[in-house]
PDB file of N, CA and C in Angstrom:
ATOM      1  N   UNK A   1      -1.230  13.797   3.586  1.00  0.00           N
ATOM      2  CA  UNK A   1      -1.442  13.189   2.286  1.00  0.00           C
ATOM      3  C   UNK A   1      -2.938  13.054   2.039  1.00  0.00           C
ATOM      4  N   UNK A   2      -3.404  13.164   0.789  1.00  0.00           N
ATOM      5  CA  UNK A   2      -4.899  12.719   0.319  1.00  0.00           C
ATOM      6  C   UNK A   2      -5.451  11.538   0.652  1.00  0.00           C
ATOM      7  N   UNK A   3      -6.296  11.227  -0.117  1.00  0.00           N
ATOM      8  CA  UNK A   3      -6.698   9.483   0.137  1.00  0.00           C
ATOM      9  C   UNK A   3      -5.629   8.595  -0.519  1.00  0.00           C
ATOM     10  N   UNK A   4      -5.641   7.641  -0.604  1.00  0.00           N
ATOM     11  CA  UNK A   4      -4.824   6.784  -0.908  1.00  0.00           C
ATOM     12  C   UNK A   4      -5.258   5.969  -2.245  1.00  0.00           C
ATOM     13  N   UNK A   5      -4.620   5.739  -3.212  1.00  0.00           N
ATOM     14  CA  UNK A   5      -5.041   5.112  -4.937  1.00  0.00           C
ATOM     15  C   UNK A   5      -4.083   3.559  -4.575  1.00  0.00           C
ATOM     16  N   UNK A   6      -4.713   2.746  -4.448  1.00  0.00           N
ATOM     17  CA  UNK A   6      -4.413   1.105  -4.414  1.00  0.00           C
ATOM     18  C   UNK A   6      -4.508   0.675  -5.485  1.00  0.00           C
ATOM     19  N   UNK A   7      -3.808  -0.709  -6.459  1.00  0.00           N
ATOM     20  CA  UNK A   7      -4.086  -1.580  -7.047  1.00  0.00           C
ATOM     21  C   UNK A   7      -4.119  -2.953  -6.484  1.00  0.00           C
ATOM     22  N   UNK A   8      -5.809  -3.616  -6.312  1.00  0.00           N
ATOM     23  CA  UNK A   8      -5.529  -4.595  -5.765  1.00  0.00           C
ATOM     24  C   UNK A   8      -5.554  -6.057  -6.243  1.00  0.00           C
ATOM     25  N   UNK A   9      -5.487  -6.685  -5.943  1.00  0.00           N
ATOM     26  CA  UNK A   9      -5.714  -7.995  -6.464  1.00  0.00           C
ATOM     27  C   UNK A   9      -5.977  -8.921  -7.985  1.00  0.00           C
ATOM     28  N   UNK A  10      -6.817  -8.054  -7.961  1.00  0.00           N
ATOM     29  CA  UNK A  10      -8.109  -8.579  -9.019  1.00  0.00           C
ATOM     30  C   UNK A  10      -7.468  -8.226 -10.615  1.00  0.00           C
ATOM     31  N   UNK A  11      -6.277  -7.370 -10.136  1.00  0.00           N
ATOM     32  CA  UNK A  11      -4.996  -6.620 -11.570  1.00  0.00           C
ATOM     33  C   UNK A  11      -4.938  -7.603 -12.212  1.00  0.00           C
ATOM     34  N   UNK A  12      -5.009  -7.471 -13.716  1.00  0.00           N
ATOM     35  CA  UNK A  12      -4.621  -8.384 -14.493  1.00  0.00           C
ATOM     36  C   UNK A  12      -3.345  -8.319 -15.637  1.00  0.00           C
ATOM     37  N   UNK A  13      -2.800  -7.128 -15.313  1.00  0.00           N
ATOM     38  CA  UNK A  13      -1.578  -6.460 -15.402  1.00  0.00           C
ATOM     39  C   UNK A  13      -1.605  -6.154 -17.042  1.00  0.00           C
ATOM     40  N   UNK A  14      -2.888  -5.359 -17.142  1.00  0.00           N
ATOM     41  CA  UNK A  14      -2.945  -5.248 -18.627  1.00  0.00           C
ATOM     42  C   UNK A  14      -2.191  -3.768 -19.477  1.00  0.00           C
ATOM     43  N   UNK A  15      -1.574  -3.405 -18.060  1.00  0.00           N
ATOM     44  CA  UNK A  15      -1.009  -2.142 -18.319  1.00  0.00           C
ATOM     45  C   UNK A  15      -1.599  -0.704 -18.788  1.00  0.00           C
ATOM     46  N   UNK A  16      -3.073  -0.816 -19.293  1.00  0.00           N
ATOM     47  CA  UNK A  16      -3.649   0.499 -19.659  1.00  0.00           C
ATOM     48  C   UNK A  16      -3.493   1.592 -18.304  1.00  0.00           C
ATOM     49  N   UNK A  17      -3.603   1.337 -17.266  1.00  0.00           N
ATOM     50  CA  UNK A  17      -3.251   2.442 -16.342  1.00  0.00           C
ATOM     51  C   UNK A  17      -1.646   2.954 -16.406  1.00  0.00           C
ATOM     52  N   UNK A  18      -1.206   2.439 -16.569  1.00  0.00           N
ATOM     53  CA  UNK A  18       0.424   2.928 -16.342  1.00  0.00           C
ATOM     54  C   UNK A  18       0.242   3.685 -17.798  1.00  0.00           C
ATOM     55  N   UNK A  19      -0.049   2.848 -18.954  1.00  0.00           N
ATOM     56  CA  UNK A  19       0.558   3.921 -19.669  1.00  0.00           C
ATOM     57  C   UNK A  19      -0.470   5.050 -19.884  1.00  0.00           C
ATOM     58  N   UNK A  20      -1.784   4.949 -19.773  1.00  0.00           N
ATOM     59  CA  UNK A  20      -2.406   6.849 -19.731  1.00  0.00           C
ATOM     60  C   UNK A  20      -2.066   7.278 -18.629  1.00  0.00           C
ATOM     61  N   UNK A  21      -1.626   7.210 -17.594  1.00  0.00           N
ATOM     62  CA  UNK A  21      -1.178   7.938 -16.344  1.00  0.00           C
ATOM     63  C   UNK A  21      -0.463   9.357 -16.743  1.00  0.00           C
ATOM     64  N   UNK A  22      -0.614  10.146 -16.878  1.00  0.00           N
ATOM     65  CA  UNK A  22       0.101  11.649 -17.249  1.00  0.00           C
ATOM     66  C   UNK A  22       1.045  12.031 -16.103  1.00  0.00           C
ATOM     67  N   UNK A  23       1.246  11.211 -15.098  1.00  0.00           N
ATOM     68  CA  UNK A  23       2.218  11.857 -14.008  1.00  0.00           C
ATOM     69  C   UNK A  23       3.388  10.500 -14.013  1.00  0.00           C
ATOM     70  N   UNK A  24       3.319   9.237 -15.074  1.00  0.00           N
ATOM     71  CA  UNK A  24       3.617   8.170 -14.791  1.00  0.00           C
ATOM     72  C   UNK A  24       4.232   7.644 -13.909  1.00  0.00           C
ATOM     73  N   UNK A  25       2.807   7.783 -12.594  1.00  0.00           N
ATOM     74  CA  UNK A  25       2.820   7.162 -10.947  1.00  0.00           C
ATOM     75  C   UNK A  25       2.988   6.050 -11.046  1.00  0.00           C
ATOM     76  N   UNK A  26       2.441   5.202 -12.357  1.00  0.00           N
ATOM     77  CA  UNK A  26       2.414   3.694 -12.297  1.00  0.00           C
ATOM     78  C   UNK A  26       3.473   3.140 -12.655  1.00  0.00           C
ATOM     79  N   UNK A  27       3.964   2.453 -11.400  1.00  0.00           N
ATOM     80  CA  UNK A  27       4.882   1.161 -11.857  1.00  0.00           C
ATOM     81  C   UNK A  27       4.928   0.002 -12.306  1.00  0.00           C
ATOM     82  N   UNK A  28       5.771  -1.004 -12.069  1.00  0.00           N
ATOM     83  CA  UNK A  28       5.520  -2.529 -12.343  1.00  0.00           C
ATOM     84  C   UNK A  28       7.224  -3.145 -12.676  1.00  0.00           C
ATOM     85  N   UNK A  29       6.575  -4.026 -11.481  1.00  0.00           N
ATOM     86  CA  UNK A  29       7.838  -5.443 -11.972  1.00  0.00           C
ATOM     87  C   UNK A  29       7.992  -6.202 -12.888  1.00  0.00           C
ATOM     88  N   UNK A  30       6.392  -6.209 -13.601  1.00  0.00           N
ATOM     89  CA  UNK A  30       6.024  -6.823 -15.071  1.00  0.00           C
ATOM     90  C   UNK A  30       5.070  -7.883 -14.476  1.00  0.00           C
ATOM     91  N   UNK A  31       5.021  -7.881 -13.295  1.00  0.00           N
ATOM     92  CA  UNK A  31       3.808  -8.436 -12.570  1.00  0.00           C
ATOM     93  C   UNK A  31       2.817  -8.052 -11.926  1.00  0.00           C
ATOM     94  N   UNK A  32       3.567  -7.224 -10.626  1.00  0.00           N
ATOM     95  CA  UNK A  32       2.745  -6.489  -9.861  1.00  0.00           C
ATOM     96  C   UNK A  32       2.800  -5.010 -10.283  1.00  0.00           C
ATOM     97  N   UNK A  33       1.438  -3.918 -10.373  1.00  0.00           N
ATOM     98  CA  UNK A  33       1.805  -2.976 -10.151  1.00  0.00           C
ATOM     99  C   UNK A  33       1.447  -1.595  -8.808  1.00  0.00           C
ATOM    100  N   UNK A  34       2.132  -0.734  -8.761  1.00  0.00           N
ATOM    101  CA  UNK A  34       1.785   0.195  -7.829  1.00  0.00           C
ATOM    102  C   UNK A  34       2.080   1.370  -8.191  1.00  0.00           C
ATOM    103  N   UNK A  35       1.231   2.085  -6.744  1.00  0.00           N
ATOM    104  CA  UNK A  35       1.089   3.756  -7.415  1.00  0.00           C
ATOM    105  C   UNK A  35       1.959   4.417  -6.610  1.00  0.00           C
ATOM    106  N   UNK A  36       2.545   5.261  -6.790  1.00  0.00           N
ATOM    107  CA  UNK A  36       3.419   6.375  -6.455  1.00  0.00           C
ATOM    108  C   UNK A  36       2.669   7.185  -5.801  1.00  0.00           C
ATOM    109  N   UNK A  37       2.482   7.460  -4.400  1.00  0.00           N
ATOM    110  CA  UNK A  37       1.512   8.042  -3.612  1.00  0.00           C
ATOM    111  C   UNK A  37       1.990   9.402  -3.704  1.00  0.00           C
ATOM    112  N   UNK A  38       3.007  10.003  -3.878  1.00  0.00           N
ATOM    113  CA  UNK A  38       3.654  11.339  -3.649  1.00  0.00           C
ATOM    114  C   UNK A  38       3.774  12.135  -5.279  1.00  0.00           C
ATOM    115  N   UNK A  39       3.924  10.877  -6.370  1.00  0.00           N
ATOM    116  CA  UNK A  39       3.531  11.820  -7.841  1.00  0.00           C
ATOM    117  C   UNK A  39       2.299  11.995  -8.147  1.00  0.00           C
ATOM    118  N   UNK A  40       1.451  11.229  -7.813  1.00  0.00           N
ATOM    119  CA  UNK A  40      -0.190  10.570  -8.549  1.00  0.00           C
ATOM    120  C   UNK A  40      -0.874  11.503  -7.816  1.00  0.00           C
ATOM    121  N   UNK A  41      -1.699  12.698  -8.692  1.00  0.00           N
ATOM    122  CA  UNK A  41      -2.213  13.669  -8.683  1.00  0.00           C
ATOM    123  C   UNK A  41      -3.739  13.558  -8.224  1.00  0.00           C
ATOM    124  N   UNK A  42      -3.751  12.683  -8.455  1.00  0.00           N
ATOM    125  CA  UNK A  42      -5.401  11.677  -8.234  1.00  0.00           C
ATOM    126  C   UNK A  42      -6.549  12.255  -9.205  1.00  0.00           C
ATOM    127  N   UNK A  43      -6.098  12.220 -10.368  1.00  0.00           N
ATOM    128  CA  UNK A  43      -7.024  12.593 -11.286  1.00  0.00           C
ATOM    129  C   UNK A  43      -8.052  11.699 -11.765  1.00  0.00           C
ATOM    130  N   UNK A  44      -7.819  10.506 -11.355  1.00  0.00           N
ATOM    131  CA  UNK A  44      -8.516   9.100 -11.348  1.00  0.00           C
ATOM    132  C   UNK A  44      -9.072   8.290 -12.888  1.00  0.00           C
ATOM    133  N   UNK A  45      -8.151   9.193 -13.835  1.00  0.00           N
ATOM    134  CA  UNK A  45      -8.148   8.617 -15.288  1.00  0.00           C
ATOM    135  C   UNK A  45      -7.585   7.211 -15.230  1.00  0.00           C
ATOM    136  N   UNK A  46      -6.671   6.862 -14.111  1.00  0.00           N
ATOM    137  CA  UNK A  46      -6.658   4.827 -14.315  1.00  0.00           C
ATOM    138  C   UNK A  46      -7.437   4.326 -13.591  1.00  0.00           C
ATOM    139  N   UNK A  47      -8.657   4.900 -12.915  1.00  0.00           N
ATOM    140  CA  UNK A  47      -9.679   4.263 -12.101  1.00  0.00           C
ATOM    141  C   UNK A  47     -10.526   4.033 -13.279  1.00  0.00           C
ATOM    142  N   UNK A  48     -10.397   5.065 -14.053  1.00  0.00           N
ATOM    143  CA  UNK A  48     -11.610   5.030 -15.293  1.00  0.00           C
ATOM    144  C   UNK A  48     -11.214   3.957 -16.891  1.00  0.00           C
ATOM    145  N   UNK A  49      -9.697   3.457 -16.687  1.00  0.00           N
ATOM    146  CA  UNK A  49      -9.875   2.561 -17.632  1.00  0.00           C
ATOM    147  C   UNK A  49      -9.396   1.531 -17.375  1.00  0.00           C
ATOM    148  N   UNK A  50      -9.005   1.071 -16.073  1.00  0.00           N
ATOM    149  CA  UNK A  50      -8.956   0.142 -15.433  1.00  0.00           C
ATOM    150  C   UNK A  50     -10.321  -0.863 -15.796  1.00  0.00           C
ATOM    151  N   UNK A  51      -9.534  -2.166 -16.509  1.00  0.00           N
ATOM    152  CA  UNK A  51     -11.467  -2.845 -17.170  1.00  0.00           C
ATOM    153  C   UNK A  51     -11.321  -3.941 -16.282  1.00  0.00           C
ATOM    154  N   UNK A  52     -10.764  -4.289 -14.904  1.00  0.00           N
ATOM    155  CA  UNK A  52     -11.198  -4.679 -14.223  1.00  0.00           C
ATOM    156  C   UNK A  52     -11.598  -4.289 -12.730  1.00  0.00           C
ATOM    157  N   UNK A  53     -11.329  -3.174 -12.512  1.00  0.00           N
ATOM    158  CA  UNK A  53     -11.984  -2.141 -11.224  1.00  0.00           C
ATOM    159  C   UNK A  53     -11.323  -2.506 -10.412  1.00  0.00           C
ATOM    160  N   UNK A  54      -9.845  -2.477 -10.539  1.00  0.00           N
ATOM    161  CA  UNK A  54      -8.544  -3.257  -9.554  1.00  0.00           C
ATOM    162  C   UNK A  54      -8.213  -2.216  -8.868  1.00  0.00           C
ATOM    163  N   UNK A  55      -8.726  -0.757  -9.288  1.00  0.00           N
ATOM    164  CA  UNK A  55      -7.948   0.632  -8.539  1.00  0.00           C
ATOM    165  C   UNK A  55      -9.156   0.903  -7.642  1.00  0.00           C
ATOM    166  N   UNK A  56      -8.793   1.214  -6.527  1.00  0.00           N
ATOM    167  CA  UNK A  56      -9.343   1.945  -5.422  1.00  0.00           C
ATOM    168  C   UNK A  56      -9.186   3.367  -4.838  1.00  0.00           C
ATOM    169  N   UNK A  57     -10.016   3.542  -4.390  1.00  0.00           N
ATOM    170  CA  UNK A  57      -9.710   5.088  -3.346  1.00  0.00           C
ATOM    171  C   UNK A  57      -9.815   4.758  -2.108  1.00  0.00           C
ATOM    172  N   UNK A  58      -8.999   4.925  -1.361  1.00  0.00           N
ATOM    173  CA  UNK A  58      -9.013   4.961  -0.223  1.00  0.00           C
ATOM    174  C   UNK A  58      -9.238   5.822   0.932  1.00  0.00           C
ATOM    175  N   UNK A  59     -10.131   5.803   1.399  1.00  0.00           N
ATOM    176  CA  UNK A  59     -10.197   7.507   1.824  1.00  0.00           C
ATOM    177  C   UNK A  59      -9.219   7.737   3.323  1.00  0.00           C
ATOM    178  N   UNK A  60      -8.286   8.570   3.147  1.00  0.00           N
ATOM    179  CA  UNK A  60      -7.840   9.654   4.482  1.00  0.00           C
ATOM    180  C   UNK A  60      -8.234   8.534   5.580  1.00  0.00           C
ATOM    181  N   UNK A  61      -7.190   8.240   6.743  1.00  0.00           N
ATOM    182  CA  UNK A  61      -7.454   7.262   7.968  1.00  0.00           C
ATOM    183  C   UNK A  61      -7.942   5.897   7.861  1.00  0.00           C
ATOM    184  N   UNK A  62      -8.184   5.154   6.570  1.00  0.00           N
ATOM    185  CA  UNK A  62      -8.924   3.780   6.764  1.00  0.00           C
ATOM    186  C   UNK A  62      -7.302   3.080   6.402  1.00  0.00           C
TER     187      UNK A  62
END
């Protein structure tokens, strides 16, 4: 597998990542959300409108 795309903490569950997601990796309970490690292409368009910098990369082994 690639690096790894996290949402952590700091989410304020404003939903702009889930819905521009073009592979819609992003989930949600309506609280928490997470990424679909096996659809999410890692194009990193919800890193980029994520307006609180809740998405991460994780790189390979950490």
């Amino acid at each position: 597998m690639l690096e790894k795309i996290e949402i952590n903490n700091t989410c304020i569950s404003c939903d702009s990542c889930r819905l521009i997601c073009p592979e819609n990796s992003i989930n949600t309970d309506g609280k928490k959300y997470a990424i679909d490690q096996w659809s999410c292409v890692r194009c990193g368009i919800c890193i980029e409108v994520c307006p609180n910098e809740s998405i991460k990369i994780i790189p390979q082994g950490k």
